[in-house]
C-alpha atoms as a PDB file:
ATOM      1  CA  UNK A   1      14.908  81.287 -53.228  1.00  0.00           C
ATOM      2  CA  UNK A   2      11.580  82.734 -54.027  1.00  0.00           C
ATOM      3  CA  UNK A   3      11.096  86.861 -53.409  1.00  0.00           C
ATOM      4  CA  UNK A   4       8.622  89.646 -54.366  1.00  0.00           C
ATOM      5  CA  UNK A   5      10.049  91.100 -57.349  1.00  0.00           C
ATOM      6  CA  UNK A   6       9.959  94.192 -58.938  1.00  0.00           C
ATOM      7  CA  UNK A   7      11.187  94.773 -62.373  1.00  0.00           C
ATOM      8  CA  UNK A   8       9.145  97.918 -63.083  1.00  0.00           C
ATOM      9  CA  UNK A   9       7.867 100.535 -61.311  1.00  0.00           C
ATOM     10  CA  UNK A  10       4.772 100.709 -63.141  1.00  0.00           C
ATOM     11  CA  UNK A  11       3.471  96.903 -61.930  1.00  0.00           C
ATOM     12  CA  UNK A  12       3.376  95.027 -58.749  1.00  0.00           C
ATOM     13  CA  UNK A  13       6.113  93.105 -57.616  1.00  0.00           C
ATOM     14  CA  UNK A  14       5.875  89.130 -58.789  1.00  0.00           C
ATOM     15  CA  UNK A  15       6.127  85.955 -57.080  1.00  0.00           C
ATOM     16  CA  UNK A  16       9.532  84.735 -58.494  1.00  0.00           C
ATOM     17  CA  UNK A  17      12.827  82.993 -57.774  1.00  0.00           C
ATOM     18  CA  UNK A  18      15.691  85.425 -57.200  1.00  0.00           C
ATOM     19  CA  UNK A  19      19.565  84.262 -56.243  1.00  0.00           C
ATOM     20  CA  UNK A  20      19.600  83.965 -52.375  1.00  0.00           C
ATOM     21  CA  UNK A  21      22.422  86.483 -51.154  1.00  0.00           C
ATOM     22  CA  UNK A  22      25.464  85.885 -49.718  1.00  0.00           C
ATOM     23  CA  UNK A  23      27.067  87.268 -46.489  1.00  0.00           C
ATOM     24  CA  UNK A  24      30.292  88.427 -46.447  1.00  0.00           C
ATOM     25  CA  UNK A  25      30.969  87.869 -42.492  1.00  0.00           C
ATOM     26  CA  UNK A  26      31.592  90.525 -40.142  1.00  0.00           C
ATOM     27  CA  UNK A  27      28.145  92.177 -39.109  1.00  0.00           C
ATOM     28  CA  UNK A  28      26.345  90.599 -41.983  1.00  0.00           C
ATOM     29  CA  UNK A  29      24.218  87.409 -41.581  1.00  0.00           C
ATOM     30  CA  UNK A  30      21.246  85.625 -43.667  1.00  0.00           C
ATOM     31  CA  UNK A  31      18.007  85.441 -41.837  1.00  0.00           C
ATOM     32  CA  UNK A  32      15.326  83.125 -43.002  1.00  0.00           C
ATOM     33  CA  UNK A  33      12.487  86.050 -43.053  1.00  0.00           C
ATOM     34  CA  UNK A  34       9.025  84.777 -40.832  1.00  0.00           C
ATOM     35  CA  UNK A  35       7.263  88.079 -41.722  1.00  0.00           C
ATOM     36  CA  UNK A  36       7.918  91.416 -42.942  1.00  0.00           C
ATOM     37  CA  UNK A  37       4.732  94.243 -43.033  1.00  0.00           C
ATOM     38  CA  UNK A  38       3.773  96.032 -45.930  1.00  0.00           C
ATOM     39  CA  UNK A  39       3.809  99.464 -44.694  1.00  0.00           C
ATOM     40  CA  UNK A  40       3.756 102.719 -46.862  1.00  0.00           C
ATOM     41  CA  UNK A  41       6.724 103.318 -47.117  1.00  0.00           C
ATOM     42  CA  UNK A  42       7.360  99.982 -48.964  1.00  0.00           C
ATOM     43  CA  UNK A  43       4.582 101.178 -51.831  1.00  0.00           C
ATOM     44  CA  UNK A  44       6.656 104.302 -52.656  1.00  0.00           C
ATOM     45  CA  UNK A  45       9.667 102.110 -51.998  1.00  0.00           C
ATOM     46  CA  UNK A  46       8.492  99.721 -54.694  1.00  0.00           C
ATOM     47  CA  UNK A  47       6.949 102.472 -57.195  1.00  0.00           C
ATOM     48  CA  UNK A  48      10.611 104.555 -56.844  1.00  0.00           C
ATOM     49  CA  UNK A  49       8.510 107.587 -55.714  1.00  0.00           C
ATOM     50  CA  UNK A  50       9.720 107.741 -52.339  1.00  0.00           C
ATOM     51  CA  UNK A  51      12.993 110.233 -51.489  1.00  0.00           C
ATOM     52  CA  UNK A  52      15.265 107.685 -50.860  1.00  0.00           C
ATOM     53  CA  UNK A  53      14.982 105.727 -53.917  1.00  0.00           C
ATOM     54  CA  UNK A  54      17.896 104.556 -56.234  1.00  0.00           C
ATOM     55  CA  UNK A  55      15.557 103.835 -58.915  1.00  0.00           C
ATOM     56  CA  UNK A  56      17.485 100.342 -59.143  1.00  0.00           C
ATOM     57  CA  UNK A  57      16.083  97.403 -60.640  1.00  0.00           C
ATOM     58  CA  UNK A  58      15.332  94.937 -60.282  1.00  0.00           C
ATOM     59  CA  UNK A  59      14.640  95.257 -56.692  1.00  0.00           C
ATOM     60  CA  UNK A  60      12.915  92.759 -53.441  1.00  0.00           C
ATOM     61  CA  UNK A  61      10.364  95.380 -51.409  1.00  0.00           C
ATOM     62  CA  UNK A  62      10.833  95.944 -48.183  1.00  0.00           C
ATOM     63  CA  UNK A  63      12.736  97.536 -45.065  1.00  0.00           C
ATOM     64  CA  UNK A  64      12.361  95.561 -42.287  1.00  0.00           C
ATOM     65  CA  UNK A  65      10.705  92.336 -40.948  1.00  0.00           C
ATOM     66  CA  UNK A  66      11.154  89.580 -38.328  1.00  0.00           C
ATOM     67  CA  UNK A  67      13.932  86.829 -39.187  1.00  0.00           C
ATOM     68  CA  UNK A  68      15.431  83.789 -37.482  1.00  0.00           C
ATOM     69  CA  UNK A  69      19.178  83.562 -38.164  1.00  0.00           C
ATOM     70  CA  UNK A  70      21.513  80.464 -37.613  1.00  0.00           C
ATOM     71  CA  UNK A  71      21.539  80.626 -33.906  1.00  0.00           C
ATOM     72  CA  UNK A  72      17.994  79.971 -34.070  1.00  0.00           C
ATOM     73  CA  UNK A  73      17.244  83.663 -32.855  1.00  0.00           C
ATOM     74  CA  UNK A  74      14.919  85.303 -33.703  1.00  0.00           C
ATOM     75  CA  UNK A  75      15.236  89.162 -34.860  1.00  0.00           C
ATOM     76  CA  UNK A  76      13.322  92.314 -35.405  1.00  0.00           C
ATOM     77  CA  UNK A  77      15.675  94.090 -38.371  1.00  0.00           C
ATOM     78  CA  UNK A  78      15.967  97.324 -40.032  1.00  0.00           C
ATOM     79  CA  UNK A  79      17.559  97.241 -43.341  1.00  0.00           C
ATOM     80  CA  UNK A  80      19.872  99.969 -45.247  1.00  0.00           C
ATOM     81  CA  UNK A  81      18.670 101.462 -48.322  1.00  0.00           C
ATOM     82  CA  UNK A  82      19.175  98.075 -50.656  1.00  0.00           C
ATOM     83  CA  UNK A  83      17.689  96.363 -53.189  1.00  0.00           C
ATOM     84  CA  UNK A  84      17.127  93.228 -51.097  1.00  0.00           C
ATOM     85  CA  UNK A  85      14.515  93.724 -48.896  1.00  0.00           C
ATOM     86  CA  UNK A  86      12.618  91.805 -46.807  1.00  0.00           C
ATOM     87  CA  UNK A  87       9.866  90.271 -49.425  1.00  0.00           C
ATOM     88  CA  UNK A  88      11.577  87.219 -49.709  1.00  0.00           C
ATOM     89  CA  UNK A  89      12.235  83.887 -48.168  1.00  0.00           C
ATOM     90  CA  UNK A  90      15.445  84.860 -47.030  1.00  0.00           C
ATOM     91  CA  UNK A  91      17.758  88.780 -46.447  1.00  0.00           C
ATOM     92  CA  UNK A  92      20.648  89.671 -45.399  1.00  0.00           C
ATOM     93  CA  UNK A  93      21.127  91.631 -42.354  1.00  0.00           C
ATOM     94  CA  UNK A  94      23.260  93.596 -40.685  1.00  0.00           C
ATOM     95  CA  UNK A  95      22.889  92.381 -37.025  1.00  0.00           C
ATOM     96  CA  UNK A  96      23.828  96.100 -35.756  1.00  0.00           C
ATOM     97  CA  UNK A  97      20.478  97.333 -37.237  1.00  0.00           C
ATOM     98  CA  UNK A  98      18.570  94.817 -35.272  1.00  0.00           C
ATOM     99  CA  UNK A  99      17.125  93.647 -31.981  1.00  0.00           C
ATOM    100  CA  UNK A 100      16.661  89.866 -30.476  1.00  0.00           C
ATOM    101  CA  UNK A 101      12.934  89.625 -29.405  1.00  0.00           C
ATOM    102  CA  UNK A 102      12.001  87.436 -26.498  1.00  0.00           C
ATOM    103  CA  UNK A 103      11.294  83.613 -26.693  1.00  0.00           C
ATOM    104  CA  UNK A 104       7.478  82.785 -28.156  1.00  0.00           C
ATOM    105  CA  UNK A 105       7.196  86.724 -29.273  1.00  0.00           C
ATOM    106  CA  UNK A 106       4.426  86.840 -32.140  1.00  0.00           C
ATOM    107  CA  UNK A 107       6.793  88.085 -35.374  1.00  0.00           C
ATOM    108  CA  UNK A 108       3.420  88.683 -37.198  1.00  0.00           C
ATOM    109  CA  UNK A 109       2.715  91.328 -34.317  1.00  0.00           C
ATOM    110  CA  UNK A 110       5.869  92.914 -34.367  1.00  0.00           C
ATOM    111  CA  UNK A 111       6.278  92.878 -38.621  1.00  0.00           C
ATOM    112  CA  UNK A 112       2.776  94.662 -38.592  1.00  0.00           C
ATOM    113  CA  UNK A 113       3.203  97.136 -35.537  1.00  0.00           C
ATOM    114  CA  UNK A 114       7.073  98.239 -34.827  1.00  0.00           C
ATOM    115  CA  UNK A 115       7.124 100.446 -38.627  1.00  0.00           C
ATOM    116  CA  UNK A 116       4.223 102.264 -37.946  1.00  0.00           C
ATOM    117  CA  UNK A 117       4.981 102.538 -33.966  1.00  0.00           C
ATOM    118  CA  UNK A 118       8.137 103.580 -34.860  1.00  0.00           C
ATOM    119  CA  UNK A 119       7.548 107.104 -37.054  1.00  0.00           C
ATOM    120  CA  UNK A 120       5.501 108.874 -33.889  1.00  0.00           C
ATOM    121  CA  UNK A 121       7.511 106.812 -31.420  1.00  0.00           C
ATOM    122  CA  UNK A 122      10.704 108.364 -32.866  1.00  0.00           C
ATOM    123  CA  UNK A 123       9.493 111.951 -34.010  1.00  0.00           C
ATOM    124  CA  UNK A 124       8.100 112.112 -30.065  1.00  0.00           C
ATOM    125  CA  UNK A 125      11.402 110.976 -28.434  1.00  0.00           C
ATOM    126  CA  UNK A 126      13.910 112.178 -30.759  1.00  0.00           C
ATOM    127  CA  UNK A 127      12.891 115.356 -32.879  1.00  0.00           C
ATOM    128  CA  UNK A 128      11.137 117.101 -29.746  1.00  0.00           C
ATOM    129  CA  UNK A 129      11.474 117.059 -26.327  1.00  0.00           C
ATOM    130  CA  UNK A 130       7.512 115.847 -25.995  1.00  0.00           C
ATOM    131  CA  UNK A 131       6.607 116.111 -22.122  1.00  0.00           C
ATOM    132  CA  UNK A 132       3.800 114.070 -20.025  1.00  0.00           C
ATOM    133  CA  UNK A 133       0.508 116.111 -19.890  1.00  0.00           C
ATOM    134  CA  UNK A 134       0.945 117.984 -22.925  1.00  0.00           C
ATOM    135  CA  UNK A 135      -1.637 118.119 -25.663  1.00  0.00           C
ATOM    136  CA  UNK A 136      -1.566 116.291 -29.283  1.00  0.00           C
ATOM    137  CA  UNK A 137      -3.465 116.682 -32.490  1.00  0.00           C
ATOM    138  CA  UNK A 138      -3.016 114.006 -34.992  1.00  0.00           C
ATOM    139  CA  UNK A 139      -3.947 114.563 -38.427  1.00  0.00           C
ATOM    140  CA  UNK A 140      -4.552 110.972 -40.555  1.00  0.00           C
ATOM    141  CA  UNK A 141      -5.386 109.145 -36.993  1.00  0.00           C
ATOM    142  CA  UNK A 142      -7.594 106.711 -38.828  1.00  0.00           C
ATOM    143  CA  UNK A 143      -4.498 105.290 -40.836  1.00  0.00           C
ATOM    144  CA  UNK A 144      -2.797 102.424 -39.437  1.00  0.00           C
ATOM    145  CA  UNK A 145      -0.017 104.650 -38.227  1.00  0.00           C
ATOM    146  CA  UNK A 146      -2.201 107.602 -37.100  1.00  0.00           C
ATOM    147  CA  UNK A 147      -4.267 104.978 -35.081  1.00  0.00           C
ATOM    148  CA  UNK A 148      -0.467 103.818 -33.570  1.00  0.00           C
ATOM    149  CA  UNK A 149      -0.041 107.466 -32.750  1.00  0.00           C
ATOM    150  CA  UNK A 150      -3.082 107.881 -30.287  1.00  0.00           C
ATOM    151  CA  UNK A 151      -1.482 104.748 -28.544  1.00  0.00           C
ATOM    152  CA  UNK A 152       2.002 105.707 -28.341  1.00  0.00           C
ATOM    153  CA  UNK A 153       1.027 109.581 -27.232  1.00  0.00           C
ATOM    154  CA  UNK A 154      -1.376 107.838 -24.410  1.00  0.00           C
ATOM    155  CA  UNK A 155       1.667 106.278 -23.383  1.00  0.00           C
ATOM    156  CA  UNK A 156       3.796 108.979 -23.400  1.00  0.00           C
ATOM    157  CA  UNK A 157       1.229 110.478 -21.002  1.00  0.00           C
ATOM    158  CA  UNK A 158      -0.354 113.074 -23.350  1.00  0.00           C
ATOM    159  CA  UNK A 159      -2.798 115.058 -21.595  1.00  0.00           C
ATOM    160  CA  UNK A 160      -5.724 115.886 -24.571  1.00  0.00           C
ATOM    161  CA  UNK A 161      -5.307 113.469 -27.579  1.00  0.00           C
ATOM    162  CA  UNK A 162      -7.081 114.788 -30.625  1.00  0.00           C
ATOM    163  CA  UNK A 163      -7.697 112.559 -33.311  1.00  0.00           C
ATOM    164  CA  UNK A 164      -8.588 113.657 -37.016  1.00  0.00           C
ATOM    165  CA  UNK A 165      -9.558 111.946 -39.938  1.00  0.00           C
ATOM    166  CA  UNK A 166     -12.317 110.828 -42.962  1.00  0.00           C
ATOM    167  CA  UNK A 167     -13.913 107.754 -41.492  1.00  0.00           C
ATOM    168  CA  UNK A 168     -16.127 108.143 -39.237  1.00  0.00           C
ATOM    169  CA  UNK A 169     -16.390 104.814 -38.128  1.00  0.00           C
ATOM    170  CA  UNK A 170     -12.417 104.849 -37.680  1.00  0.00           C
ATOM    171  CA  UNK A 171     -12.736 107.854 -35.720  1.00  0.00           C
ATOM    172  CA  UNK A 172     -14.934 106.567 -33.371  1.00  0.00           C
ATOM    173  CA  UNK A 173     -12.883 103.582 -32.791  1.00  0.00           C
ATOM    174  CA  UNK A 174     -10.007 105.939 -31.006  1.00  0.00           C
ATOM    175  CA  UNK A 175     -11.252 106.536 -28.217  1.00  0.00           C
ATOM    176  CA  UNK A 176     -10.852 103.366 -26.959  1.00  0.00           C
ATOM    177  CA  UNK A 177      -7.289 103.383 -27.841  1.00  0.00           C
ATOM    178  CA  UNK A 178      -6.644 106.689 -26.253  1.00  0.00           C
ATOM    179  CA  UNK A 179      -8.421 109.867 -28.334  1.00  0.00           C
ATOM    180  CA  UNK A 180     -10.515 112.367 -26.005  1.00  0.00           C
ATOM    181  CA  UNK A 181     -11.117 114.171 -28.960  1.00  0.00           C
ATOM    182  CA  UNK A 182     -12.269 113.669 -32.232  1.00  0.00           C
ATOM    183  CA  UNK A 183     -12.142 115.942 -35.455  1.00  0.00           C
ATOM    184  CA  UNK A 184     -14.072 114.206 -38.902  1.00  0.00           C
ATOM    185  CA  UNK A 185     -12.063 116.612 -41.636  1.00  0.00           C
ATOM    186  CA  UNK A 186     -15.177 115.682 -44.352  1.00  0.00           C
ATOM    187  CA  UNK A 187     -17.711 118.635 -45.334  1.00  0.00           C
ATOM    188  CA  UNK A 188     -17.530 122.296 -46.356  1.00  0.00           C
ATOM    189  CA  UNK A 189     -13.792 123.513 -45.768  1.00  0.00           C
ATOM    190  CA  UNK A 190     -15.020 126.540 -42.899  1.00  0.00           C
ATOM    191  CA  UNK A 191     -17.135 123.612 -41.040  1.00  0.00           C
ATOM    192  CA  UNK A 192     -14.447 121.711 -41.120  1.00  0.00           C
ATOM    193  CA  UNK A 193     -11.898 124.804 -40.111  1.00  0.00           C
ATOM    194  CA  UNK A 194     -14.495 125.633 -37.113  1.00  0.00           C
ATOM    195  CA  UNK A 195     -14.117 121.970 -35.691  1.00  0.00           C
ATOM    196  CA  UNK A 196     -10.799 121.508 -35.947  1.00  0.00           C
ATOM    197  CA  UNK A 197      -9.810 124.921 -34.751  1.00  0.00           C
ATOM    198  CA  UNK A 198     -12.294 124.286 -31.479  1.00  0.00           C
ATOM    199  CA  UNK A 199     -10.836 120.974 -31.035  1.00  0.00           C
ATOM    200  CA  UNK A 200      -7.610 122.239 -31.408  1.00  0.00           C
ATOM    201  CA  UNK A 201      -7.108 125.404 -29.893  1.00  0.00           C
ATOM    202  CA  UNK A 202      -4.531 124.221 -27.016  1.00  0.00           C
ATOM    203  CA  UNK A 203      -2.441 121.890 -28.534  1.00  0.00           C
ATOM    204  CA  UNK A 204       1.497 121.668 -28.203  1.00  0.00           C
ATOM    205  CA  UNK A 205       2.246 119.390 -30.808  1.00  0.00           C
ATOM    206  CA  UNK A 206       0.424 118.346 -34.148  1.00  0.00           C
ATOM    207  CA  UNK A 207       1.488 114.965 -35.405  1.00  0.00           C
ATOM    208  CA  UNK A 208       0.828 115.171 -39.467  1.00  0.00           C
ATOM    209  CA  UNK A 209       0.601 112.369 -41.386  1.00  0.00           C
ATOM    210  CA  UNK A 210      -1.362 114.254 -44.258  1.00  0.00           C
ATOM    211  CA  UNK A 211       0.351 117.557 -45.513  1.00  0.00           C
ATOM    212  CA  UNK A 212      -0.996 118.916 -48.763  1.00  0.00           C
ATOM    213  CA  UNK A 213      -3.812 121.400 -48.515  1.00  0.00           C
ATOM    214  CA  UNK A 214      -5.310 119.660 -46.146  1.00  0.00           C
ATOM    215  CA  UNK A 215      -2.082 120.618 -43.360  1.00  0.00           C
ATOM    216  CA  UNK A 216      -2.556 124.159 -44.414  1.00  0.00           C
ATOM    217  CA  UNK A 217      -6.269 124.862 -44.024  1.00  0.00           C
ATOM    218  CA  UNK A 218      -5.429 122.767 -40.876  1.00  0.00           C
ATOM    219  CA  UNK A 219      -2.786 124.828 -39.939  1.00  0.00           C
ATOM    220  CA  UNK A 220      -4.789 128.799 -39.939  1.00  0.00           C
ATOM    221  CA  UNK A 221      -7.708 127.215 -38.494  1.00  0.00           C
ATOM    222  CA  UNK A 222      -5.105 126.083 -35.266  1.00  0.00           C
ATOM    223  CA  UNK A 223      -3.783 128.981 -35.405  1.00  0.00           C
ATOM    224  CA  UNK A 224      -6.464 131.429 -35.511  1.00  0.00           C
ATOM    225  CA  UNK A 225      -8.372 130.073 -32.849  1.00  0.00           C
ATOM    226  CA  UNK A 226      -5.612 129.405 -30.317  1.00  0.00           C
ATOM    227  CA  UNK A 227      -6.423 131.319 -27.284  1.00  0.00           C
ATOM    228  CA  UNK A 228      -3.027 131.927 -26.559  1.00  0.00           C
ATOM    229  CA  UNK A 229      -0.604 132.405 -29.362  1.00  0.00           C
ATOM    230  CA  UNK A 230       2.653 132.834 -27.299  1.00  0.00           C
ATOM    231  CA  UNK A 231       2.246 129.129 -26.294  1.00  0.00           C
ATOM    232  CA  UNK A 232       4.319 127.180 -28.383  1.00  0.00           C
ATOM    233  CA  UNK A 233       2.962 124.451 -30.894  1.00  0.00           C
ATOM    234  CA  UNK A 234       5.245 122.134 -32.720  1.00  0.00           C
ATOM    235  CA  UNK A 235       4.148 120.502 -36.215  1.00  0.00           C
ATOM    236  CA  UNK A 236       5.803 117.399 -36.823  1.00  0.00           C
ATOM    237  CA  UNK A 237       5.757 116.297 -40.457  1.00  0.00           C
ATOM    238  CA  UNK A 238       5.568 113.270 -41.166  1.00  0.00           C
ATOM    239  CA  UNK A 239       3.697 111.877 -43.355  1.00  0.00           C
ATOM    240  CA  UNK A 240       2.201 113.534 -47.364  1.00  0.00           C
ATOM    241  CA  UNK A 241      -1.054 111.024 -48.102  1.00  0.00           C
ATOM    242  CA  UNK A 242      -3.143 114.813 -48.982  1.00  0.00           C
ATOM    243  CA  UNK A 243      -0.143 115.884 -50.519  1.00  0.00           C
ATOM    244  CA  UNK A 244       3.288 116.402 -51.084  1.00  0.00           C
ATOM    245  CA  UNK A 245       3.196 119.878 -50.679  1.00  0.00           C
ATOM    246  CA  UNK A 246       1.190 122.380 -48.721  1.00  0.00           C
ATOM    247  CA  UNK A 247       0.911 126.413 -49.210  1.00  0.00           C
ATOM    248  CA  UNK A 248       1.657 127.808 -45.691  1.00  0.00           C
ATOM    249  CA  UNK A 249       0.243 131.496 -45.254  1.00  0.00           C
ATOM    250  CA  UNK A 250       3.130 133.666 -43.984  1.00  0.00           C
ATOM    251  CA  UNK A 251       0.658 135.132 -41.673  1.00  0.00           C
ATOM    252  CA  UNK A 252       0.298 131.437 -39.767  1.00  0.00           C
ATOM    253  CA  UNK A 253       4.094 131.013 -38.920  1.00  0.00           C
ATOM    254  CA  UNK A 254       4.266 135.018 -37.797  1.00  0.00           C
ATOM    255  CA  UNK A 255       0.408 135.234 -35.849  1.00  0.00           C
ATOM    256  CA  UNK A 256       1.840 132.268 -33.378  1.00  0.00           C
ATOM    257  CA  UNK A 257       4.812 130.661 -31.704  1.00  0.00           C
ATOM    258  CA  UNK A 258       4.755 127.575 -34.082  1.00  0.00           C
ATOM    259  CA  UNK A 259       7.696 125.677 -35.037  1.00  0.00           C
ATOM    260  CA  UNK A 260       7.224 123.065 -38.077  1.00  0.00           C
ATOM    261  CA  UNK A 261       9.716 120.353 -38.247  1.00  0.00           C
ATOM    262  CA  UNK A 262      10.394 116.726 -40.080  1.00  0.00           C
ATOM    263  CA  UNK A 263      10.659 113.271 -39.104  1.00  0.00           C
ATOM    264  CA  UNK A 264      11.533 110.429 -41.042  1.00  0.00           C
ATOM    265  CA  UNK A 265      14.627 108.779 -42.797  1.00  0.00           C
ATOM    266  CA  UNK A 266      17.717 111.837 -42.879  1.00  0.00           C
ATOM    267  CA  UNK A 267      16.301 113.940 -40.428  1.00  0.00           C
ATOM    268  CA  UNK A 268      16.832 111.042 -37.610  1.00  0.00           C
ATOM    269  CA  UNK A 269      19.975 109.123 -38.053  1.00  0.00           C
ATOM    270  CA  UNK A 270      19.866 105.033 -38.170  1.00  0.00           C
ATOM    271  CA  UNK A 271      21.926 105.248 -34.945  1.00  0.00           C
ATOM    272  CA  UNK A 272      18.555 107.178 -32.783  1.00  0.00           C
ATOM    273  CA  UNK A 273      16.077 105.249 -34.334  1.00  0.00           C
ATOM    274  CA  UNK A 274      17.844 101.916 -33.609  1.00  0.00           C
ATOM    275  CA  UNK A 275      18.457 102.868 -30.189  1.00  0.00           C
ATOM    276  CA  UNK A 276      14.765 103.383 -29.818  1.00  0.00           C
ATOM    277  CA  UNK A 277      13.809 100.066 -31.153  1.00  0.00           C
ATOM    278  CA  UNK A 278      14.569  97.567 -27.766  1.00  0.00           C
ATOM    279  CA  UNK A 279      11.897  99.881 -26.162  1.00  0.00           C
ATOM    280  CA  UNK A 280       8.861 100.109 -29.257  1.00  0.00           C
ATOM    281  CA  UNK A 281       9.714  95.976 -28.995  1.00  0.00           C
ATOM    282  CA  UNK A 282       9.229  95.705 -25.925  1.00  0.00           C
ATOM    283  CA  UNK A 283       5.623  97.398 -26.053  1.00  0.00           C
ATOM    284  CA  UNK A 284       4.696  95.844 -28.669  1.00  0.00           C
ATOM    285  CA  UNK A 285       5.510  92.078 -26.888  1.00  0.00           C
ATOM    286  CA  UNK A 286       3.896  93.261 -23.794  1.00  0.00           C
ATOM    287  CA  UNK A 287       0.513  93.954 -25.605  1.00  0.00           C
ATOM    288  CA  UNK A 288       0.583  98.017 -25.231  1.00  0.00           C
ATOM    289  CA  UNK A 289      -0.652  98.283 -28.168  1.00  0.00           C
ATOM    290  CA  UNK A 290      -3.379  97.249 -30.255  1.00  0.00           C
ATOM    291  CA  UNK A 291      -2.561  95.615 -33.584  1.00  0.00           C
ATOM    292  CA  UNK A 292      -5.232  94.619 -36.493  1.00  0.00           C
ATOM    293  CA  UNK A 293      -2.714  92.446 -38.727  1.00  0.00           C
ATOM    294  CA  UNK A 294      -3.789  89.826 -41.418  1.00  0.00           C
ATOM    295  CA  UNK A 295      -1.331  87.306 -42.913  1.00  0.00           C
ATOM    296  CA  UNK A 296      -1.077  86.686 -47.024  1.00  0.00           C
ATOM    297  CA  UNK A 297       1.711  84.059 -47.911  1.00  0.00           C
ATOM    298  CA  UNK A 298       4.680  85.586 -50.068  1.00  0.00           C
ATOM    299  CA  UNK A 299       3.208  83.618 -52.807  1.00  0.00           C
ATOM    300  CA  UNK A 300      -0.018  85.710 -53.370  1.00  0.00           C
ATOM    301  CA  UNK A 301       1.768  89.343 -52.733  1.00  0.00           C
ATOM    302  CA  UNK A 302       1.314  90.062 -56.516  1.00  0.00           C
ATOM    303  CA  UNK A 303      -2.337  90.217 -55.647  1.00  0.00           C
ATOM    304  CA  UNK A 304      -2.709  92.087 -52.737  1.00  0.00           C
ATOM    305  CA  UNK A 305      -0.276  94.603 -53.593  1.00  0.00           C
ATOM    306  CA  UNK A 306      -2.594  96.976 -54.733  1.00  0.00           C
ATOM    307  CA  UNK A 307      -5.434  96.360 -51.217  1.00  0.00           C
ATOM    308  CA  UNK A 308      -2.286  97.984 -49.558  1.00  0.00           C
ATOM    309  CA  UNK A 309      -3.164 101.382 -49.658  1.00  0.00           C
ATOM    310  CA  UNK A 310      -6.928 101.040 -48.356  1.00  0.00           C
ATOM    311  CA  UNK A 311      -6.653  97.868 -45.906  1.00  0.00           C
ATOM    312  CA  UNK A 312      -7.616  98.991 -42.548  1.00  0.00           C
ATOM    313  CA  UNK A 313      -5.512  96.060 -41.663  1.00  0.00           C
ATOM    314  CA  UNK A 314      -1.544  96.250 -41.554  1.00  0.00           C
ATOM    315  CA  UNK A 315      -0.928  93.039 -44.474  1.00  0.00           C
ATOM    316  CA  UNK A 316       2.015  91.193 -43.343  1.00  0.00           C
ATOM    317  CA  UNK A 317       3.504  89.101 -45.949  1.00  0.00           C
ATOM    318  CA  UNK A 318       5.104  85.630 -44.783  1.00  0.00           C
ATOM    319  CA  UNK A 319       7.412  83.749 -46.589  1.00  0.00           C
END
């Protein structure tokens, strides 16, 4: 079969013919793949700088996709931490770490929109206990999962939705999808500190898909300005694009009632985020959300590897 391979972690993967795997039975079972979205988390996956890696090579990018398997079926799928991944023309599945989507469901859709629904979906309904009418910052809302975020808190019935980011075009964008509030973190560090911290001031929960410097400049200017610091305000970690680490004051976590927690792979086990996934599927099908996708065959993945990072679209490679 032919598969995205990578043999270093230095290049991009290659357009090249790999042995097709085999199933052993039981809860395993090949799925041709129809589309699988290049998300983040498959860059780091594929450059062995993500957590989780094994630093095994050669490897096939990616952790989940849309398959059909030999009951015609087709499947959303979530796959273990493996070195065949979903950049290929076929993957083998475990059928426990997937869902059956409804007849005529676009897979392109759901490979480009149930990854980056899923990390605030999950860190909302599993890591807190988020209620309706509360208020949300989101730092990184003009990345393709920050812009998911503003969508899945405006479902979740989030009373103020503040959205933060670089682009000001982006930014703008949000409030269509569900921002009342927009922060542009560009300029002088107190300008930005003095917008944020206005913006920001009654929060409950800060969705962070930046960290670095930028989360703790972020953080005091929250902080300081809150007009009530017994209230309680929840940072959820999530993602590190600014950084992968940030210099917290001391003063921050004692001056307020503020409670920083994680979300991602470890720190929610396979078994919560797969029961959350029938749900994100079935929002995605139903047009909740809005999702900016483009197609590139597997064939030309070599060369659009590196328009990953930037795209403002989610690239969904199809075999």
């Amino acid at each position: 079969m032919k598969a995205a391979v990578v043999s270093s972690f230095d290049t991009a993967p290659r357009y090249e013919e790999y042995p097709t795997p085999q199933s052993r039975g039981g809860h395993e079972q090949i799925v041709d793949v129809v589309a699988a979205g290049l998300h983040p988390r498959v860059l780091s996956q594929a450059d062995g700088s993500h957590y989780a890696s094994t630093d095994e090579l050669p490897l096939i990018p990616g952790i989940d996709g849309v398959g059909r398997g030999p009951d015609g079926e087709l499947r959303y799928f979530i796959l273990p931490d493996t070195t065949l991944g979903s950049m290929a023309q076929r993957t083998l599945i475990d059928v426990r770490r997937s869902v059956v989507l409804p007849a005529g469901t676009d897979a392109v859709t759901v490979a480009a929109a149930m990854n980056p629904a899923m990390s605030s979906w999950v860190a909302l309904r599993r890591r807190i206990d988020f209620q309706s009418g509360q208020n949300v910052l989101i730092l990184g809302a003009t990345g393709n999962a920050g812009r998911m975020a503003v969508q899945v808190a405006k479902l979740f019935g989030a009373g103020r939705i503040v959205a933060a980011g670089r682009d000001s075009s982006k930014l703008a964008s949000l409030r269509a999808l569900g921002a009342t509030d927009t922060v542009n973190l560009t300029g002088p560090p107190a300008d930005v500190a003095r917008r944020l911290g206005t913006a920001a001031d009654d929060v409950d929960v800060v969705i962070d898909y930046l960290w670095g410097e930028t989360t703790a400049a972020a953080m005091v200017a929250v902080v300081t300005d809150r007009a009530d610091r017994g209230r309680p305000l929840t940072w959820i970690e999530i993602g590190s694009v600014a950084g992968p680490a940030a210099t917290i004051p001391s003063a921050a976590l004692r001056a307020a009632r503020l409670a920083i927690v994680g979300s991602g792979q470890g720190s929610v086990s396979t078994q919560e985020i797969l029961a959350e996934l029938p749900a994100i599927a079935e929002a995605i099908t139903a047009g909740v959300f809005e999702v900016d996708a483009r197609v590139v065959p597997l064939s030309d993945v070599e060369s659009v590897w590196a328009d990953a990072a930037t795209s403002s679209q989610r690239i969904v490679i199809a075999p």
